[in-house]
C-alpha atoms as a PDB file:
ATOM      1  CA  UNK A   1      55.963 171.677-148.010  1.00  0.00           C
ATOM      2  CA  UNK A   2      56.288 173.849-150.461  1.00  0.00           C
ATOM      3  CA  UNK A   3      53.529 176.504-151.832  1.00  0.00           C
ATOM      4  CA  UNK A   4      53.166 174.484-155.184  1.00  0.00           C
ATOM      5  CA  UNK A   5      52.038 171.306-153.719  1.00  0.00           C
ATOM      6  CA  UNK A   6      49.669 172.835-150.949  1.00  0.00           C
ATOM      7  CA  UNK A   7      47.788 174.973-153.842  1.00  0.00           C
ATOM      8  CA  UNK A   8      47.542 171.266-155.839  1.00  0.00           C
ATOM      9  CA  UNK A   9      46.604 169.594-152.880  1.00  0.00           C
ATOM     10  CA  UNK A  10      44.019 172.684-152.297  1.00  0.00           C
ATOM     11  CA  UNK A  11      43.060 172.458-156.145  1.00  0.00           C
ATOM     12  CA  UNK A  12      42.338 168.679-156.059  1.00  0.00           C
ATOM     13  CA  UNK A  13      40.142 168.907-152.532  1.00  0.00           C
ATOM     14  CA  UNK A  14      37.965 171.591-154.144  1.00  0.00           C
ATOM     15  CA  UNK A  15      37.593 169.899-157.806  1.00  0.00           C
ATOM     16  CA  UNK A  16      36.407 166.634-155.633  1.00  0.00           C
ATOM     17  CA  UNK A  17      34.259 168.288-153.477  1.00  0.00           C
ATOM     18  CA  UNK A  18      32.242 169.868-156.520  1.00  0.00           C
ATOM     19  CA  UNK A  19      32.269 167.227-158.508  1.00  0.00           C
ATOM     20  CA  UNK A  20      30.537 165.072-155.687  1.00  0.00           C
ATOM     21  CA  UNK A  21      28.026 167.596-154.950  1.00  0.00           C
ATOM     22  CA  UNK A  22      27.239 168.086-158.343  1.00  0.00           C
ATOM     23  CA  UNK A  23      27.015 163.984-158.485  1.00  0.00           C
ATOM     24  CA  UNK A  24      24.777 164.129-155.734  1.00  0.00           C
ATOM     25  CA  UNK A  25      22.115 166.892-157.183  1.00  0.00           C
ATOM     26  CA  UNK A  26      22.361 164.502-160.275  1.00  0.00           C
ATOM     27  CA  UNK A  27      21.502 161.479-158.644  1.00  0.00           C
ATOM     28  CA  UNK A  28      18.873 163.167-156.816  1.00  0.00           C
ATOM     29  CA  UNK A  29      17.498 165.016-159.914  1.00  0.00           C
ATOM     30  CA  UNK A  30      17.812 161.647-162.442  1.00  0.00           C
ATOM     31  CA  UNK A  31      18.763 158.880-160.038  1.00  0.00           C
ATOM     32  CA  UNK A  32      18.496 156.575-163.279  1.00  0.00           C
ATOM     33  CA  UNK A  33      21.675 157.778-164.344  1.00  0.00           C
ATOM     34  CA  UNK A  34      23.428 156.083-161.372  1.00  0.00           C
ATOM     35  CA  UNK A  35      25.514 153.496-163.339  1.00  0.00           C
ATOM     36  CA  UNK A  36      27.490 156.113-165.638  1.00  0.00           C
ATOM     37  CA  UNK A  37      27.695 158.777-163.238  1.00  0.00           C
ATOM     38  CA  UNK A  38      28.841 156.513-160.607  1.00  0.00           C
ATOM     39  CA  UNK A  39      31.756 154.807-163.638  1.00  0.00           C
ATOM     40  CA  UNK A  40      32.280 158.846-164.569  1.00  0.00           C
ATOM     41  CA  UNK A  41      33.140 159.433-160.500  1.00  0.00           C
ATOM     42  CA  UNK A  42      35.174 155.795-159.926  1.00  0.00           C
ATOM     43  CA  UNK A  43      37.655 157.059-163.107  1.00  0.00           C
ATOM     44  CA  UNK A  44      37.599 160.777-161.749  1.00  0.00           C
ATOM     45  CA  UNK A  45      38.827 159.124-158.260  1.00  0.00           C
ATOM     46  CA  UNK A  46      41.613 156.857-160.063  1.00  0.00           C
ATOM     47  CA  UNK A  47      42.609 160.193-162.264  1.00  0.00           C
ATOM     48  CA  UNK A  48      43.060 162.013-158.722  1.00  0.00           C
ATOM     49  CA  UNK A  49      44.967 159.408-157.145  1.00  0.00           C
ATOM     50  CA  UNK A  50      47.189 158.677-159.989  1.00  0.00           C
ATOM     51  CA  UNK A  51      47.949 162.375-160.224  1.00  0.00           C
ATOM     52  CA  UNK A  52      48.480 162.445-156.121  1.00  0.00           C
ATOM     53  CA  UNK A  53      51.112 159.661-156.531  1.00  0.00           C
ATOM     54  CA  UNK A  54      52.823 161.425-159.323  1.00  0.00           C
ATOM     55  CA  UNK A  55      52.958 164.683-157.194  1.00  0.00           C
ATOM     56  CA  UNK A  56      53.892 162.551-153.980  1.00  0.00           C
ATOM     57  CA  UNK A  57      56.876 160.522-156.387  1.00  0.00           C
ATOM     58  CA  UNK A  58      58.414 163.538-158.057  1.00  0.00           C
ATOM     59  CA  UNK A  59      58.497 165.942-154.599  1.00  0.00           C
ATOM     60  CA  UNK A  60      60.310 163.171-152.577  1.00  0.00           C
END
């Protein structure tokens, strides 16, 4: 593999694993906003997988 994708594939784990821990002080803090944060999260998922694909199509 080469650098590029590890450092995208290092740059996507990170993003996710701040953006759920910031979800999950959220939730904590105002658990009333569950329904958008949890729609905010689902299309932040899809975004990452769509842009995993794309990575995974073009390198192959």
């Amino acid at each position: 593999m080469s650098m590029t994708v590890l450092l995208l594939i290092l740059l996507l784990s990170v993003v996710t694993l701040l953006v759920g821990i910031s979800v999950l002080a959220l939730l904590l803090y105002r658990p009333t906003w569950c329904a958008p944060v949890a729609g905010a999260l689902g299309a932040m998922t899809f975004l990452a997988t769509v842009v995993g694909l794309l990575v995974a199509v073009t390198r192959s």
